[in-house]
N, C-alpha and C. Protein backbone atom coordinates (compact mmCIF):
# COMPACT_ATOMS: atom_id res chain seq x y z
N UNK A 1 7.04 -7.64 13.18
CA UNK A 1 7.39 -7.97 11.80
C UNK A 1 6.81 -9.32 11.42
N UNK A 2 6.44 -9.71 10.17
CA UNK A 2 5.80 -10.43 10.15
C UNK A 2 6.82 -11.31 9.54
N UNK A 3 6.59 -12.76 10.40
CA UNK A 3 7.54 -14.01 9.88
C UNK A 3 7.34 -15.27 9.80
N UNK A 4 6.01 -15.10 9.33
CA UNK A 4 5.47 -16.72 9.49
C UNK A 4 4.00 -16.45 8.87
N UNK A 5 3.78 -17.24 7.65
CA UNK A 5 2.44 -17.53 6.71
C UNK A 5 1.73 -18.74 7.01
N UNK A 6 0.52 -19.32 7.68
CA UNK A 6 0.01 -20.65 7.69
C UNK A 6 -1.66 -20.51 7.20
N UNK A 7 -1.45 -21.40 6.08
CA UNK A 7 -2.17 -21.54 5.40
C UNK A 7 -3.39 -23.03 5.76
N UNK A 8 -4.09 -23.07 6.45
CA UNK A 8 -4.78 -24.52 7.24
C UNK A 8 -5.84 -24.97 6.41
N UNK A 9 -5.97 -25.69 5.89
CA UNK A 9 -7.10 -26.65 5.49
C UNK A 9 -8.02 -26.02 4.04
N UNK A 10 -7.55 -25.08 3.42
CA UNK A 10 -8.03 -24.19 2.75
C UNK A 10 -9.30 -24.60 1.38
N UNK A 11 -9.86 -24.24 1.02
CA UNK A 11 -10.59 -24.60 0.16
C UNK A 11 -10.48 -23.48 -0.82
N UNK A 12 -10.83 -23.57 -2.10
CA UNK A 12 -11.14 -22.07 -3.17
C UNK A 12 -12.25 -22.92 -4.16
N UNK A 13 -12.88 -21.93 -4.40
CA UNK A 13 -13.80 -22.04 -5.71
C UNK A 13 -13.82 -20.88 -6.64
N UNK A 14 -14.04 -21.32 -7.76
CA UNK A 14 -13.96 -19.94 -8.75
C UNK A 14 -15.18 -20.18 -9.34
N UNK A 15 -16.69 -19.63 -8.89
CA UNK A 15 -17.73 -19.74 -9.78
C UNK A 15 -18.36 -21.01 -9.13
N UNK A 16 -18.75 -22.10 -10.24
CA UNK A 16 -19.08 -23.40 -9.46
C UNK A 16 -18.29 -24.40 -9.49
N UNK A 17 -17.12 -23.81 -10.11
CA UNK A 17 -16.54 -24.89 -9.72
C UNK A 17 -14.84 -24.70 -8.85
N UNK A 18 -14.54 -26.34 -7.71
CA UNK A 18 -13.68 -26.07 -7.11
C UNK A 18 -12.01 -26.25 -7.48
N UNK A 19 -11.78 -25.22 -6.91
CA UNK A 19 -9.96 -25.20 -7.45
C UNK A 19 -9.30 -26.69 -6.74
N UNK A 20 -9.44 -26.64 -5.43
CA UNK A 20 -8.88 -27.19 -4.39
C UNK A 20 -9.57 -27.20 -3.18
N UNK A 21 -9.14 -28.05 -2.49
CA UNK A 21 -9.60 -28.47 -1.04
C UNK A 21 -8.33 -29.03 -0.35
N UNK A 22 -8.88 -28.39 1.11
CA UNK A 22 -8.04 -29.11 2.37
C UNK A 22 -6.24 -28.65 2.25
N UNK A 23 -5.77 -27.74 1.76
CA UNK A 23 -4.81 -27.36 1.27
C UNK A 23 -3.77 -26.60 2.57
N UNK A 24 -2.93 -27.39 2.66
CA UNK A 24 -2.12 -26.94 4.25
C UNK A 24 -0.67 -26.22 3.74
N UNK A 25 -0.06 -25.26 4.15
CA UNK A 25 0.87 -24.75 4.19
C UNK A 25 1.93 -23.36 5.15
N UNK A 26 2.92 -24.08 5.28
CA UNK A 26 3.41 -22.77 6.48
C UNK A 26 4.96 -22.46 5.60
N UNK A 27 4.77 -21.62 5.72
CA UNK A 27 6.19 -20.58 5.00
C UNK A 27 6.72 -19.96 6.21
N UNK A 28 7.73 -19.95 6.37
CA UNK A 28 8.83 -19.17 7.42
C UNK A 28 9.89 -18.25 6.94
N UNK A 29 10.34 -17.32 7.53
CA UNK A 29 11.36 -16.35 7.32
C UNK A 29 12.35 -17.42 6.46
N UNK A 30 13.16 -16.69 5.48
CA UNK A 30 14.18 -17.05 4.37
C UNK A 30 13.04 -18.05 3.74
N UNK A 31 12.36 -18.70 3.54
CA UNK A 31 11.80 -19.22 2.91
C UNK A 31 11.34 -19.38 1.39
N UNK A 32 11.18 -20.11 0.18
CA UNK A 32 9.80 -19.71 -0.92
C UNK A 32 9.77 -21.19 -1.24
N UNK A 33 8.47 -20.90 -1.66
CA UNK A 33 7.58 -22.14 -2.16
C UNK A 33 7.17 -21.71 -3.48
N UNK A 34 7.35 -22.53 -4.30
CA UNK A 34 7.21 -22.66 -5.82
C UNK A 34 5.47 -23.11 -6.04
N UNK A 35 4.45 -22.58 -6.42
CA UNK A 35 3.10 -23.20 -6.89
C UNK A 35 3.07 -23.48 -7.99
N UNK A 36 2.95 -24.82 -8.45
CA UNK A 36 2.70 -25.02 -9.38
C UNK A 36 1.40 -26.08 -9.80
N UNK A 37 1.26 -26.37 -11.15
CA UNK A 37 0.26 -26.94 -11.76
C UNK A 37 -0.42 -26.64 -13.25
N UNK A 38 -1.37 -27.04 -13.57
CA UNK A 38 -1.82 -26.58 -14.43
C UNK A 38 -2.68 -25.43 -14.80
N UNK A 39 -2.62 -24.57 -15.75
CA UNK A 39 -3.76 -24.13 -15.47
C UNK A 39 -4.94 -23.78 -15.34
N UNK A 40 -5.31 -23.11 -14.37
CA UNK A 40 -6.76 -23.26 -13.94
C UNK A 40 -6.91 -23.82 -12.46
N UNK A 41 -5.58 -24.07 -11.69
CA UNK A 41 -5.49 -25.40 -11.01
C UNK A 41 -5.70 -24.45 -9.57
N UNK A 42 -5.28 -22.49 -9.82
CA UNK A 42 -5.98 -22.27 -8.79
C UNK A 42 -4.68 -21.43 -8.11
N UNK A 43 -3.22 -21.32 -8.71
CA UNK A 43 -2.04 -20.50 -8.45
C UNK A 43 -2.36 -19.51 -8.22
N UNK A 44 -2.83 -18.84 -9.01
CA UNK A 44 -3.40 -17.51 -9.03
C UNK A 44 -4.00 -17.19 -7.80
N UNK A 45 -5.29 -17.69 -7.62
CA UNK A 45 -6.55 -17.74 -6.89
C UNK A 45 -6.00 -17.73 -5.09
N UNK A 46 -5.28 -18.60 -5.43
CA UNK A 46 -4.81 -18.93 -3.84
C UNK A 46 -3.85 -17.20 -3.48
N UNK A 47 -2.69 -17.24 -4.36
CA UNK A 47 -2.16 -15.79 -4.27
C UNK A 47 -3.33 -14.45 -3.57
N UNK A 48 -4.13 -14.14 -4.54
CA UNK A 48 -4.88 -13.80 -3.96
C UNK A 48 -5.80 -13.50 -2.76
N UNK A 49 -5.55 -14.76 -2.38
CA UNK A 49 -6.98 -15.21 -1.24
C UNK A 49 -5.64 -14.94 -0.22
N UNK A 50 -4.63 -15.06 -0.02
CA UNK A 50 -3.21 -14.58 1.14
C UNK A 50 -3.67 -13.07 0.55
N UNK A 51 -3.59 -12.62 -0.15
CA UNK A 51 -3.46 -11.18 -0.18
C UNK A 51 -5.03 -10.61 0.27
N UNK A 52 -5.87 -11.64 0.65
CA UNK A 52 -7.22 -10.98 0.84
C UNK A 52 -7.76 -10.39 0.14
N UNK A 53 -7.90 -10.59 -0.91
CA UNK A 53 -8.80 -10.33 -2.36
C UNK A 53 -9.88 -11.53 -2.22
N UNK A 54 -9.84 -12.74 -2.11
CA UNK A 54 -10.85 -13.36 -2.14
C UNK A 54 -10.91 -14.50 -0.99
N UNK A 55 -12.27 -14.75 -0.74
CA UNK A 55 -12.51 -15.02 0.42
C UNK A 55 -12.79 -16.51 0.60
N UNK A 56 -11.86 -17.62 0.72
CA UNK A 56 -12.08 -18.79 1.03
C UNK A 56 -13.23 -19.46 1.63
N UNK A 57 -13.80 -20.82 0.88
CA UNK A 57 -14.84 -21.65 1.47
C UNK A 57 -14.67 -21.83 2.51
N UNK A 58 -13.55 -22.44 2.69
CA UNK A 58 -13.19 -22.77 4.07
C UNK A 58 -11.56 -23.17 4.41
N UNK A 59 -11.56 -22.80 5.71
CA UNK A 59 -9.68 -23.07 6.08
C UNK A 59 -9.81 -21.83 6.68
N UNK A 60 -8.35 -21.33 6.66
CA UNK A 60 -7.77 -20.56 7.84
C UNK A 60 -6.57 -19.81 7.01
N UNK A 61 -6.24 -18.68 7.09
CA UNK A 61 -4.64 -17.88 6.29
C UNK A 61 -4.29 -17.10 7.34
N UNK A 62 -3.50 -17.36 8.18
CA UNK A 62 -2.96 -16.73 9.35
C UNK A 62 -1.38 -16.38 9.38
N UNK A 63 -1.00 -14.85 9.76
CA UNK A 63 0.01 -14.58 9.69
C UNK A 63 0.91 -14.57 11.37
N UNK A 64 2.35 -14.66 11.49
CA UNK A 64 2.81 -14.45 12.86
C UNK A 64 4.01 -13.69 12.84
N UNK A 65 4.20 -13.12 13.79
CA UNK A 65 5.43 -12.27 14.05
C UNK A 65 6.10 -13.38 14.81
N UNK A 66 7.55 -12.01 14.78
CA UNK A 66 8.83 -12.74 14.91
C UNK A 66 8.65 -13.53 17.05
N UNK A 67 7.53 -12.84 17.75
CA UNK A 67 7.63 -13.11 18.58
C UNK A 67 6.52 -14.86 18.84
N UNK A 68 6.54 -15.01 17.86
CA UNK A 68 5.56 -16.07 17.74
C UNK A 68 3.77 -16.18 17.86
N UNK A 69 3.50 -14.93 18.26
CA UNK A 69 2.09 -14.39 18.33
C UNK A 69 1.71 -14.28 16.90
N UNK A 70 0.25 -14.22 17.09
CA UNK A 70 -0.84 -14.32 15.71
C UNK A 70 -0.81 -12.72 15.34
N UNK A 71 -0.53 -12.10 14.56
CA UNK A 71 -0.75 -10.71 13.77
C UNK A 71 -2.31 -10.49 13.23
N UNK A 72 -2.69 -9.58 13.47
CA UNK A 72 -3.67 -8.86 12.70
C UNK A 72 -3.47 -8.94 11.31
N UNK A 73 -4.61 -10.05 10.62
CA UNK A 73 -4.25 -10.20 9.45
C UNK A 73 -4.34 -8.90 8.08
N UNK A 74 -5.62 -7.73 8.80
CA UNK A 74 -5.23 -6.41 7.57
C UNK A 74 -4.17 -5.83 7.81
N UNK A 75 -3.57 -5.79 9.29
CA UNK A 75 -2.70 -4.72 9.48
C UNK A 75 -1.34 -5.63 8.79
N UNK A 76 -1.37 -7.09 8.91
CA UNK A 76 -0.30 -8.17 8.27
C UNK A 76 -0.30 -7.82 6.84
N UNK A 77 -0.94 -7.59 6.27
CA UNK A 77 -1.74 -7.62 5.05
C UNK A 77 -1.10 -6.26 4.35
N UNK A 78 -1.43 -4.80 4.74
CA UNK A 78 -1.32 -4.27 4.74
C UNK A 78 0.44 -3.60 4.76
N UNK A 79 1.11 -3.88 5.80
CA UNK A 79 2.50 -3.59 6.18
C UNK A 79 3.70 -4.27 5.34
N UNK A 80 3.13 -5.82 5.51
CA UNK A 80 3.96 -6.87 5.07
C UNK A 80 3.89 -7.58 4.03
N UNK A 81 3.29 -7.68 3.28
CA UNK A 81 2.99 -8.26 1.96
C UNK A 81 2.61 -7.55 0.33
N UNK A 82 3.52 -7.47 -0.40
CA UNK A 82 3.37 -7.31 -1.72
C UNK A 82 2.65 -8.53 -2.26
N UNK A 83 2.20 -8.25 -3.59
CA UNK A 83 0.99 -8.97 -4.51
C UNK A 83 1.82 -8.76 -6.19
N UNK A 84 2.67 -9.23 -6.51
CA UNK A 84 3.11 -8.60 -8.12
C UNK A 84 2.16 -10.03 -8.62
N UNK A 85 1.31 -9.45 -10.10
CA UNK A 85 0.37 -10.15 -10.08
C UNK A 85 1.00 -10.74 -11.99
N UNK A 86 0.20 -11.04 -12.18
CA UNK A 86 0.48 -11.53 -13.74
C UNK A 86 0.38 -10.57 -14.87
N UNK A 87 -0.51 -9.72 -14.32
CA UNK A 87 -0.77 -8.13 -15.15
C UNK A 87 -0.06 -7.10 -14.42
N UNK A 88 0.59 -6.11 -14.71
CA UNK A 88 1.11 -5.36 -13.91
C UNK A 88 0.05 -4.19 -13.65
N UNK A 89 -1.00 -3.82 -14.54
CA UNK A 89 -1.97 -2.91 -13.40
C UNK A 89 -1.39 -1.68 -13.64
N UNK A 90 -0.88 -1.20 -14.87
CA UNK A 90 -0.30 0.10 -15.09
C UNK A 90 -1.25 0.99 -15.92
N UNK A 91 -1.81 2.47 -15.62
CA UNK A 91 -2.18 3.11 -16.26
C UNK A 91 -1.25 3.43 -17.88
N UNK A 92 -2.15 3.17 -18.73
CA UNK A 92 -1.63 3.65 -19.96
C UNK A 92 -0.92 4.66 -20.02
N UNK A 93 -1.43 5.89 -19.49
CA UNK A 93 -1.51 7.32 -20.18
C UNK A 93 -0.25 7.59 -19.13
N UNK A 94 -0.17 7.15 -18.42
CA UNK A 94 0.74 7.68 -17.34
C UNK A 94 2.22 7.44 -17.09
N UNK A 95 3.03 8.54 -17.12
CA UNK A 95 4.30 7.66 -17.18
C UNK A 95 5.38 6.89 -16.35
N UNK A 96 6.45 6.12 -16.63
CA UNK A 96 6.74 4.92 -15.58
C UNK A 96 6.86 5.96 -14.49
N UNK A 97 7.13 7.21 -14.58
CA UNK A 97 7.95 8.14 -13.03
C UNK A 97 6.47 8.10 -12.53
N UNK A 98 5.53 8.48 -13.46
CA UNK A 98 4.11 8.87 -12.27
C UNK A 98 3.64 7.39 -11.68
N UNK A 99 4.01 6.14 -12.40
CA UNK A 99 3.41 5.18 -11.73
C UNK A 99 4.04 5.01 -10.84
N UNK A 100 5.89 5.38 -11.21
CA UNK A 100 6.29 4.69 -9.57
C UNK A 100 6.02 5.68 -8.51
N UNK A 101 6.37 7.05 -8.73
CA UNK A 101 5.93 7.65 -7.49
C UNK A 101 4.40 7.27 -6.73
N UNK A 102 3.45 7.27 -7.79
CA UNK A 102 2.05 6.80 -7.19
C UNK A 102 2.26 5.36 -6.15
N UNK A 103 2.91 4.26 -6.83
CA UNK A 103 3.14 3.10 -5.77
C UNK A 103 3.78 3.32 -4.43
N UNK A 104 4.90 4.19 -4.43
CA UNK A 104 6.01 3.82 -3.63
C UNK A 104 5.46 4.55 -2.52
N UNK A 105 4.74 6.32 -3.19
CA UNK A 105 4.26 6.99 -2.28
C UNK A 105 2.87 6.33 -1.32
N UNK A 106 2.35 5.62 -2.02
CA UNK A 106 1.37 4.71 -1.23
C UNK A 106 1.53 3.45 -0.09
N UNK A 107 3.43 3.27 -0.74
CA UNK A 107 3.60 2.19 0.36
C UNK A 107 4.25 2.65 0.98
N UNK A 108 4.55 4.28 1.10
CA UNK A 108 5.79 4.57 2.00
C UNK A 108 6.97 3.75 1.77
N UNK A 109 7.38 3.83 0.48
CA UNK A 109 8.55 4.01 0.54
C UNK A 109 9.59 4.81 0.33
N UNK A 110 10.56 4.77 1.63
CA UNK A 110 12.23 5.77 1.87
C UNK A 110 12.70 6.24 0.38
N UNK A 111 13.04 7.75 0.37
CA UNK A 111 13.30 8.33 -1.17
C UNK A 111 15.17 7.25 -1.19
N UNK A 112 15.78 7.45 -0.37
CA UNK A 112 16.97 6.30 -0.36
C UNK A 112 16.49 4.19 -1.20
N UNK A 113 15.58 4.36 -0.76
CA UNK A 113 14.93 2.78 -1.40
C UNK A 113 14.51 3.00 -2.77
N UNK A 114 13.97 4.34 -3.33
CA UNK A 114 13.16 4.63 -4.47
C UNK A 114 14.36 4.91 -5.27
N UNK A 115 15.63 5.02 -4.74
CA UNK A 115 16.72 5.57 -5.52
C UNK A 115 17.65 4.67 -6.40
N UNK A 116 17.78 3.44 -4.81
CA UNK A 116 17.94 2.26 -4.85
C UNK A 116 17.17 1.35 -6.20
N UNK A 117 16.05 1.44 -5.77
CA UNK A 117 14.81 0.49 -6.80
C UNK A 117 15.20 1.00 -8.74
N UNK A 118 15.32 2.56 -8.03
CA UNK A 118 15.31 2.71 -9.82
C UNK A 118 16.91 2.38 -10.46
N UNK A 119 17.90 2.90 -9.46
CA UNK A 119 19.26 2.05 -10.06
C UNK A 119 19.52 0.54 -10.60
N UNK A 120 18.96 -0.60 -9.39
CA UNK A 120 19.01 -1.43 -9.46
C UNK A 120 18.02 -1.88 -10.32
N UNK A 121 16.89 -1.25 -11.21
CA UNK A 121 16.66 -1.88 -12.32
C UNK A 121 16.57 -1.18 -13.58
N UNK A 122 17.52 -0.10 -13.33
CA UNK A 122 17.78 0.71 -14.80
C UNK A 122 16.64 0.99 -15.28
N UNK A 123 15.68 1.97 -14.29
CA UNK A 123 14.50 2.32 -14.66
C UNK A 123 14.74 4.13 -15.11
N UNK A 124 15.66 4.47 -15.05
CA UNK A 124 15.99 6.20 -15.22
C UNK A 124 15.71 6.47 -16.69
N UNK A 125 16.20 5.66 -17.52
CA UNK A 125 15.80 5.96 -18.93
C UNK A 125 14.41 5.69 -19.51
N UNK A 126 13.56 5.64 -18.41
CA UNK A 126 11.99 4.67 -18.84
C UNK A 126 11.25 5.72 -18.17
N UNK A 127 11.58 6.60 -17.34
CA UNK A 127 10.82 7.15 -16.11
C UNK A 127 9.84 7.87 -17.19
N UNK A 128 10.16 8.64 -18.10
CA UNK A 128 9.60 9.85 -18.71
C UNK A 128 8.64 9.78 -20.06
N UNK A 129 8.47 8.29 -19.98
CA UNK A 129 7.82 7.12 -21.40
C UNK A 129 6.80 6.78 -20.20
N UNK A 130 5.40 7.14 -21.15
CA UNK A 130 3.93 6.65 -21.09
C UNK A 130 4.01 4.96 -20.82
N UNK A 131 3.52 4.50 -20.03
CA UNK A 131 3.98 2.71 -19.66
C UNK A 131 3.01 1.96 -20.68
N UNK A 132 1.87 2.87 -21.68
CA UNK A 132 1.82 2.08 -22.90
C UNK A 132 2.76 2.06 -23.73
N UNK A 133 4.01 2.68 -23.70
CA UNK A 133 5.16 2.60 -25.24
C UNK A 133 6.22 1.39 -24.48
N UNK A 134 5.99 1.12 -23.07
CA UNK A 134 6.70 -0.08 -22.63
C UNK A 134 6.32 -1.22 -22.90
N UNK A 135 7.62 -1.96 -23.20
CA UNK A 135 8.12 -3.15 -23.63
C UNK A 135 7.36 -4.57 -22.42
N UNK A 136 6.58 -5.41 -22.35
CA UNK A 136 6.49 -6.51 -21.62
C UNK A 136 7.31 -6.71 -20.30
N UNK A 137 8.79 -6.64 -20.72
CA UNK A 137 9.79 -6.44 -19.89
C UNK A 137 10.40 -5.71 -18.85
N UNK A 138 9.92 -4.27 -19.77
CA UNK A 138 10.56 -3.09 -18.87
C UNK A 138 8.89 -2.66 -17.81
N UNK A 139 7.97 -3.35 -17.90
CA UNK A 139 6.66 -2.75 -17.42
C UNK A 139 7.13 -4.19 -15.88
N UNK A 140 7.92 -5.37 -16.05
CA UNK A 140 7.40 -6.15 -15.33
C UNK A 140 8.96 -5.75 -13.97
N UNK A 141 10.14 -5.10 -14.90
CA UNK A 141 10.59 -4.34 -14.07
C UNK A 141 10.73 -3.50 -13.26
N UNK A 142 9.21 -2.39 -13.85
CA UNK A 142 8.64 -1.61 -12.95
C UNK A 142 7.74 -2.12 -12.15
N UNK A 143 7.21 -3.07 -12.16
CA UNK A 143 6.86 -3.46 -10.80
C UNK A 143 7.73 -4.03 -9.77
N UNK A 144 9.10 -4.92 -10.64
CA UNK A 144 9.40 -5.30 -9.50
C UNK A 144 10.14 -4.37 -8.69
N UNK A 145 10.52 -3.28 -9.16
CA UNK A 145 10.84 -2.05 -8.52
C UNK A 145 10.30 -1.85 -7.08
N UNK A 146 9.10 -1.75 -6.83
CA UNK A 146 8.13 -1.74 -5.44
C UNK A 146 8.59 -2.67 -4.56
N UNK A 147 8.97 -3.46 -4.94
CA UNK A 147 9.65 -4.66 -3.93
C UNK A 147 10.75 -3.81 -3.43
N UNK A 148 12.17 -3.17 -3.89
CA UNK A 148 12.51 -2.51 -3.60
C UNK A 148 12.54 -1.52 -2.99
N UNK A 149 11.62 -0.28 -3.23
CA UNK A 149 11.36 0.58 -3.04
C UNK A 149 10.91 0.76 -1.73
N UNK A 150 9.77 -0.07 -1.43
CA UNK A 150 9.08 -0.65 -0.24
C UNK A 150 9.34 -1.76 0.27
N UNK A 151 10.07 -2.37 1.09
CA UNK A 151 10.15 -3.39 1.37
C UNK A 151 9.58 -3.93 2.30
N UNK A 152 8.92 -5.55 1.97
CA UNK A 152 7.83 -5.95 2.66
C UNK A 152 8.10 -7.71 2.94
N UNK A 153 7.56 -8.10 4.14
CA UNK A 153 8.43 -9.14 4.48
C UNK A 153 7.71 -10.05 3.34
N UNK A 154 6.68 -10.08 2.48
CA UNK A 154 6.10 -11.64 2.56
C UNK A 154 5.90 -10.88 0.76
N UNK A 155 6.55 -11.71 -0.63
CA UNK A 155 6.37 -10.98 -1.62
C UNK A 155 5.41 -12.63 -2.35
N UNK A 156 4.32 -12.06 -2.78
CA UNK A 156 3.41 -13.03 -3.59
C UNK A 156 3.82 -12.55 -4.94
N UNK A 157 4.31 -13.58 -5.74
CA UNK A 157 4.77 -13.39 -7.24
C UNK A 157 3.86 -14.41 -8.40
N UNK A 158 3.21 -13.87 -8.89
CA UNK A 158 2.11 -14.44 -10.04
C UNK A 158 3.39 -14.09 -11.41
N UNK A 159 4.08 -15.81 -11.71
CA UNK A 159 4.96 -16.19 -13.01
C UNK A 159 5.59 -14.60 -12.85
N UNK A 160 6.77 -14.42 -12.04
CA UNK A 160 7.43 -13.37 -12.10
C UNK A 160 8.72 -12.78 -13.30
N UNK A 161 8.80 -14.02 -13.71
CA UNK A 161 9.99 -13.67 -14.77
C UNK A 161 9.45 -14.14 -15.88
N UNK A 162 8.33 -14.77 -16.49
CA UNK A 162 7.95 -14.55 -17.80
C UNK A 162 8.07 -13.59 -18.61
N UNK A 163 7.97 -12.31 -18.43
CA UNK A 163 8.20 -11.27 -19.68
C UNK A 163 9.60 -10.69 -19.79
N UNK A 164 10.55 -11.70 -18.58
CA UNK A 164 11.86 -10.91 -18.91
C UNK A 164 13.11 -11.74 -19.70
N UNK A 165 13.73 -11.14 -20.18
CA UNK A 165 15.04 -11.47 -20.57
C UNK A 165 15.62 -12.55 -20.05
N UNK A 166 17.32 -12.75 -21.05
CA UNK A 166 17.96 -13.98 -19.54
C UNK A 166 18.53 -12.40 -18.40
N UNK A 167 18.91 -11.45 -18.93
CA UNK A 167 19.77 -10.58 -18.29
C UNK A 167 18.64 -9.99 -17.07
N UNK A 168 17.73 -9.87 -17.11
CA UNK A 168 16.93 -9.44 -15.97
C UNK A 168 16.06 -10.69 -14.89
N UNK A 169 16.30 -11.60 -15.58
CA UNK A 169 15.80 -12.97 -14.95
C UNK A 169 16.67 -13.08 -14.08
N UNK A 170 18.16 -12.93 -14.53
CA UNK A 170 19.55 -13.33 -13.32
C UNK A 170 19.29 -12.16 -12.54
N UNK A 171 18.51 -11.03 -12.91
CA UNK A 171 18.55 -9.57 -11.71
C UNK A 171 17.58 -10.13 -10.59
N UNK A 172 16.38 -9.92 -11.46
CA UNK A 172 15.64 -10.97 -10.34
C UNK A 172 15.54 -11.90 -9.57
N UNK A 173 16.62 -12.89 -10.23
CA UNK A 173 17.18 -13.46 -8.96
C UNK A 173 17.96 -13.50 -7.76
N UNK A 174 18.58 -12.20 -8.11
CA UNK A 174 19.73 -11.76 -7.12
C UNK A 174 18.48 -11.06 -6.05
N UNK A 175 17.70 -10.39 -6.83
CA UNK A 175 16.54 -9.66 -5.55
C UNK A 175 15.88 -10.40 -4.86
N UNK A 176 15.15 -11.83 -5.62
CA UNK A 176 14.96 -13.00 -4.74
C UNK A 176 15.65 -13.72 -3.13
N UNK A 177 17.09 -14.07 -4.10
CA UNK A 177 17.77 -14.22 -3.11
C UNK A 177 18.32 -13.12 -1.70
N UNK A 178 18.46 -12.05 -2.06
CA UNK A 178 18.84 -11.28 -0.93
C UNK A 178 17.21 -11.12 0.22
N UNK A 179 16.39 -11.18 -0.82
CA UNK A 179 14.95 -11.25 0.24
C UNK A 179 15.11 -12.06 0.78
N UNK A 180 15.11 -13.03 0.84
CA UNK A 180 15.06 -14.82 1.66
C UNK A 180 16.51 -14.40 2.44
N UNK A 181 17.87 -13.96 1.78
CA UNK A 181 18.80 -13.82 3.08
C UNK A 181 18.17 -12.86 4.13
N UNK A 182 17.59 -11.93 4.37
CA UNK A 182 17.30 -10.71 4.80
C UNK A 182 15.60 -11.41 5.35
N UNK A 183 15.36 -12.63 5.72
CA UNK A 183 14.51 -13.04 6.52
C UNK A 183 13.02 -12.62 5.48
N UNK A 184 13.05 -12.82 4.34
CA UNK A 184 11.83 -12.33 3.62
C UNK A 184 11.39 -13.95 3.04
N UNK A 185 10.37 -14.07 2.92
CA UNK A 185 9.61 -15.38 2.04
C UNK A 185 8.76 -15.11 0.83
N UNK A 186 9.02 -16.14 0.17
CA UNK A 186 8.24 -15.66 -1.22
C UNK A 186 7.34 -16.62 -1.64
N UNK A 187 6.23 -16.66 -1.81
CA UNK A 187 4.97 -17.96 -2.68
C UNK A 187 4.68 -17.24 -3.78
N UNK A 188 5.66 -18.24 -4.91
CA UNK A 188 5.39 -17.63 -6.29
C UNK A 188 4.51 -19.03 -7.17
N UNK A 189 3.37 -17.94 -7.84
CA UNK A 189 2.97 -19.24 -8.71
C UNK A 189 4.24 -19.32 -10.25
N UNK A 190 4.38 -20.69 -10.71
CA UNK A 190 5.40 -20.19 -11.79
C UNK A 190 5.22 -21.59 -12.49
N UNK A 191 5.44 -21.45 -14.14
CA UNK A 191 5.77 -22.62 -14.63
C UNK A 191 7.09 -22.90 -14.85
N UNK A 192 7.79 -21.82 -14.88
CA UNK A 192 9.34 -22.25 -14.96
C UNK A 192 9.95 -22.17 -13.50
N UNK A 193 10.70 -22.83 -13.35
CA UNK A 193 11.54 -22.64 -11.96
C UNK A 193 11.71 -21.72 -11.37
N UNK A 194 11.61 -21.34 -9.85
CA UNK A 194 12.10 -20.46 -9.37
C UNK A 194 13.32 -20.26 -9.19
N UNK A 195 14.47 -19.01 -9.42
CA UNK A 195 15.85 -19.61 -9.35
C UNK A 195 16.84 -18.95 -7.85
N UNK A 196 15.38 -19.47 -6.99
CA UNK A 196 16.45 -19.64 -5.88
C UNK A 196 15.63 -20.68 -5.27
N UNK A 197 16.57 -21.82 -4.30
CA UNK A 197 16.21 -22.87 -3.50
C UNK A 197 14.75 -22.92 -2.72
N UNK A 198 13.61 -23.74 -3.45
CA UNK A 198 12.00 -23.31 -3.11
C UNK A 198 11.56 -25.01 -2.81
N UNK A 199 10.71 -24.68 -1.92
CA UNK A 199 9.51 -26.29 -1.91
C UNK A 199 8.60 -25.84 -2.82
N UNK A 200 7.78 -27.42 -3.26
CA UNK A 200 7.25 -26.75 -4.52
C UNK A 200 5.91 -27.59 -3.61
N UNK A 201 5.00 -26.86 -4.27
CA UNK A 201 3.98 -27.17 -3.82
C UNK A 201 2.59 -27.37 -5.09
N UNK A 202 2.53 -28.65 -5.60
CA UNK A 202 1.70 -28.88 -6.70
C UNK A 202 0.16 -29.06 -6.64
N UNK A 203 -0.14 -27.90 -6.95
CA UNK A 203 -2.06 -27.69 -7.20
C UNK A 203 -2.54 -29.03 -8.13
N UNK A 204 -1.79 -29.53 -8.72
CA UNK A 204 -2.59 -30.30 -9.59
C UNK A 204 -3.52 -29.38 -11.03
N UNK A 205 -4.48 -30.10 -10.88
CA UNK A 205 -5.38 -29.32 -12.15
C UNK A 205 -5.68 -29.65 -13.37
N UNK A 206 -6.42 -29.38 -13.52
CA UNK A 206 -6.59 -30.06 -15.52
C UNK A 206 -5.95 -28.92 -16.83
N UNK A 207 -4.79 -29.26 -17.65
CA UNK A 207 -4.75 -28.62 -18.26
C UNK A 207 -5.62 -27.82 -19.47
């Protein structure tokens, strides 16, 4: 299981020019770290580059299990880590039931977790609506659904509660928090607070 993120000396560039350099970080079980900065400053980018989408100048992103050994970072990659990104990545035409079955069935997730996911975010009345007639809100609930559904030790959150409510912001935080009790870590980029207990870790950046 994977329980430990170290992030060594890292560099990113976007194009020609650089986000950051020399950038150190280790996340541990119950853990989250807040990214912040301005933007452009590279929140995003870094998210990414842990999820292996893009491929660092230089440094090191190494994952470890609970036995203290180095993990295979696709199979780490792969098993243990969600990506909820700033766009949720939803087919128009398709509706919330076909997107979630398409996700959950891809991450293997338990029909007991998928049952779970859709209770706990009052997704039953949305299932059968095209996810273009969805609301900002109810689209960013269906993603966070997959967290649920599938559960994965290490959740990367790109500004996770921007499109929601106060009433689903406090949901999301309750799912936050039980991840971090339940040995899960979270590196969210965010301009508003994360609202459970996080190190923050400031990119800097030019607004």
């Amino acid at each position: 299981m994977l329980t430990t993120l170290d992030i060594e000396a890292l560099s990113l560039s976007r194009g020609e020019r650089v986000l950051f350099r020399g950038l150190s970080l280790r996340l541990s079980a119950g853990e989250a770290v807040a990214l912040t900065g301005a933007n452009g400053a590279g929140k995003t980018s870094l998210l990414r580059a842990v999820a292996g989408f893009i491929r660092p100048d230089e440094g090191a992103i190494t994952f470890g299990g609970a036995d203290g050994k180095a993990l295979d970072s696709e199979a780490a990659r792969r098993d243990g880590v969600h990506l909820l990104g700033h766009l949720e990545g939803l087919k128009p035409t398709r509706t919330a039931r076909q997107e979630f079955d398409f996700q959950t069935d891809w991450l293997g997730g338990s029909e007991a977790a998928r049952e779970a996911a859709i209770t706990r975010l009052t997704l039953a009345p949305l299932l059968d609506l095209e996810t273009r007639k969805l609301s900002a809100g109810q689209k960013r609930r269906l993603s966070l659904a997959r967290l649920v559904a599938a559960p994965r030790a290490l959740w990367l959150l790109d500004e996770p509660l921007a499109p929601l409510d106060e009433r689903w912001r406090a949901v999301a935080a309750e799912l936050m928090a039980a991840h971090l009790a339940s040995g899960g870590m979270i590196l969210a980029a965010v301009h508003d607070p994360l609202p459970v207990p996080a190190r923050n870790l400031d990119l800097g950046g030019l607004s």
